[in-house]
N, C-alpha and C. Protein backbone atom coordinates (compact mmCIF):
# COMPACT_ATOMS: atom_id res chain seq x y z
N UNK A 1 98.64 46.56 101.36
CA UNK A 1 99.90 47.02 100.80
C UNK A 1 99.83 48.52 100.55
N UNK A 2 101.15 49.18 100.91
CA UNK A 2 101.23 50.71 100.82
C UNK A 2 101.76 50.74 98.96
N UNK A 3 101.01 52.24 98.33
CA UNK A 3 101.31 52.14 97.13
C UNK A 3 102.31 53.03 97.14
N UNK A 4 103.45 53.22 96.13
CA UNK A 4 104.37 54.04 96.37
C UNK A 4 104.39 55.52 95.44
N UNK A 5 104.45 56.20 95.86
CA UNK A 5 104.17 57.77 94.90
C UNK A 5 105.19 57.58 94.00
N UNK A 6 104.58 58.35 92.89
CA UNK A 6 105.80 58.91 92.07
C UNK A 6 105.71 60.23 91.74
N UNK A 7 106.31 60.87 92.76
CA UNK A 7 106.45 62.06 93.17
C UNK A 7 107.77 61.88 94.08
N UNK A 8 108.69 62.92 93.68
CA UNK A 8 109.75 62.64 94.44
C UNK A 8 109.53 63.77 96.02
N UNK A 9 109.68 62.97 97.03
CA UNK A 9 109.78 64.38 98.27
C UNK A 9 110.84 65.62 98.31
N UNK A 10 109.59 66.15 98.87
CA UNK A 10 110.33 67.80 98.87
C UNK A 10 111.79 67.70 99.57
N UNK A 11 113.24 68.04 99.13
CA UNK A 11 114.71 68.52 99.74
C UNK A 11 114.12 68.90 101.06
N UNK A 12 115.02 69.46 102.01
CA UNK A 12 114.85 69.70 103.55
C UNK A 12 115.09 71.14 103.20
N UNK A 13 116.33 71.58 101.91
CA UNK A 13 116.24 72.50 101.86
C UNK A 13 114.71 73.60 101.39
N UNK A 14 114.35 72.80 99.84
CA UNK A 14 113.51 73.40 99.44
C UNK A 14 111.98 73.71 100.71
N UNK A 15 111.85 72.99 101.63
CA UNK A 15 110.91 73.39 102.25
C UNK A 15 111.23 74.28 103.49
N UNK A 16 112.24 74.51 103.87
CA UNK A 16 113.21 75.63 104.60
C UNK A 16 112.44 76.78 103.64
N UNK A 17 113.03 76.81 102.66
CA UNK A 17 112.91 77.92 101.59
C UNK A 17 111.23 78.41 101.57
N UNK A 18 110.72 77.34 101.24
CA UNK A 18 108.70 77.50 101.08
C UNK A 18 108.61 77.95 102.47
N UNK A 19 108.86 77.35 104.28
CA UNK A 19 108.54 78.54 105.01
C UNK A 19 108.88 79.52 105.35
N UNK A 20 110.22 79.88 104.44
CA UNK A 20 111.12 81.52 104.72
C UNK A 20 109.56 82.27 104.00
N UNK A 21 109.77 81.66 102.48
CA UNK A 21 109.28 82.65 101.90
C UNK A 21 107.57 82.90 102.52
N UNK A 22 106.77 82.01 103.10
CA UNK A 22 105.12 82.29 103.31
C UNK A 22 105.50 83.28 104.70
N UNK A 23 106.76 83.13 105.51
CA UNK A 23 106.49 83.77 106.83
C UNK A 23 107.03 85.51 106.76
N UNK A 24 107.54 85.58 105.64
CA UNK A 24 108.47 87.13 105.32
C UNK A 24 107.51 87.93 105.15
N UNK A 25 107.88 89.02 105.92
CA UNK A 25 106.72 90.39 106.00
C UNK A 25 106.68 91.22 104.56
N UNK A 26 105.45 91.59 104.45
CA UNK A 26 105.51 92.36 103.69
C UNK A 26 104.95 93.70 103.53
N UNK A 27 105.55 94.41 103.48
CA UNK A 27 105.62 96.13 103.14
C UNK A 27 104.51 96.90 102.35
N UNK A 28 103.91 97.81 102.71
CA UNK A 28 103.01 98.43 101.76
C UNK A 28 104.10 99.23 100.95
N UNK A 29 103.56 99.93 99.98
CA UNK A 29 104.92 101.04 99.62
C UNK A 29 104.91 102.37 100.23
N UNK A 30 103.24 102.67 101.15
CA UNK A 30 103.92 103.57 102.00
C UNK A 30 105.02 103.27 103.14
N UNK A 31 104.89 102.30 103.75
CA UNK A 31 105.26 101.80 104.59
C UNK A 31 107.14 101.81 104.74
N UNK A 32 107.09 101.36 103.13
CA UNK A 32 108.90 101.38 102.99
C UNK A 32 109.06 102.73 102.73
N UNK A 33 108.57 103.67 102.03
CA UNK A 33 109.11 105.04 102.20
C UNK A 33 109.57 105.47 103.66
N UNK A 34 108.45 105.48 104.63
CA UNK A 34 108.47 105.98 105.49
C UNK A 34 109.38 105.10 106.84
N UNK A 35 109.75 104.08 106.22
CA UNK A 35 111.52 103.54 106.77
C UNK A 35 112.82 104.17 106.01
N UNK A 36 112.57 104.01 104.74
CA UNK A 36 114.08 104.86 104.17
C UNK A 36 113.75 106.29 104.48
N UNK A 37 112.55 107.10 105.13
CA UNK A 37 112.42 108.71 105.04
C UNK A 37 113.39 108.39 106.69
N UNK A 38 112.92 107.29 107.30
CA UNK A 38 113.25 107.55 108.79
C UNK A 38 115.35 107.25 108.99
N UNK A 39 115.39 106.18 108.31
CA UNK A 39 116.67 105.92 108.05
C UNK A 39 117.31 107.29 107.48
N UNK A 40 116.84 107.73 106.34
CA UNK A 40 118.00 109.19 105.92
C UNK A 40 117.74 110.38 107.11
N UNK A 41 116.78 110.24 107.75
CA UNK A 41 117.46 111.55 108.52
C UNK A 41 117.31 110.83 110.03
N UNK A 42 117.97 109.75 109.88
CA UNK A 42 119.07 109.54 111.21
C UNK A 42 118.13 109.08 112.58
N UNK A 43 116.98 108.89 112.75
CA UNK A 43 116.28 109.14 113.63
C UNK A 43 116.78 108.03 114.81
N UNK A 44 116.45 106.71 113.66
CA UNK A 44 116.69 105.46 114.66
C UNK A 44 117.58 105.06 113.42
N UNK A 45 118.48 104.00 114.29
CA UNK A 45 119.49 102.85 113.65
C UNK A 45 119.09 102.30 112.94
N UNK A 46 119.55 101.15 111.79
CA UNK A 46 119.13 101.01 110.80
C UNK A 46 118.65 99.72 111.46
N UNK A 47 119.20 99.38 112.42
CA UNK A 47 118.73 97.57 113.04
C UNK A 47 117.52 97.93 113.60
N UNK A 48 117.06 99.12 114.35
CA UNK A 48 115.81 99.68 114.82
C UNK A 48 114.59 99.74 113.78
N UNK A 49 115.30 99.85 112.91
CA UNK A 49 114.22 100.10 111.50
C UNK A 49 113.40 98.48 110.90
């Protein structure tokens, strides 16, 4: 006989959400300066960025 958890399963949403958030890049803080330095003076598009 299978025992049954009591633990309710994870939404479809909430685990959407858990692999947005582990796969999203992340930025040093030089890194984002030197996108908003490149963005204010125009170099490349902001979708390029």
């Amino acid at each position: 006989m299978k025992m049954k958890s009591n633990q309710p399963k994870a939404s479809a949403e909430q685990v959407v959400k858990d692999i947005r958030r582990a796969t999203r890049r992340h930025y040093s803080t030089e890194d984002k300066i030197r996108i908003v330095q490149s963005g204010l003076r125009g170099e490349d598009s902001i979708a390029a960025l």
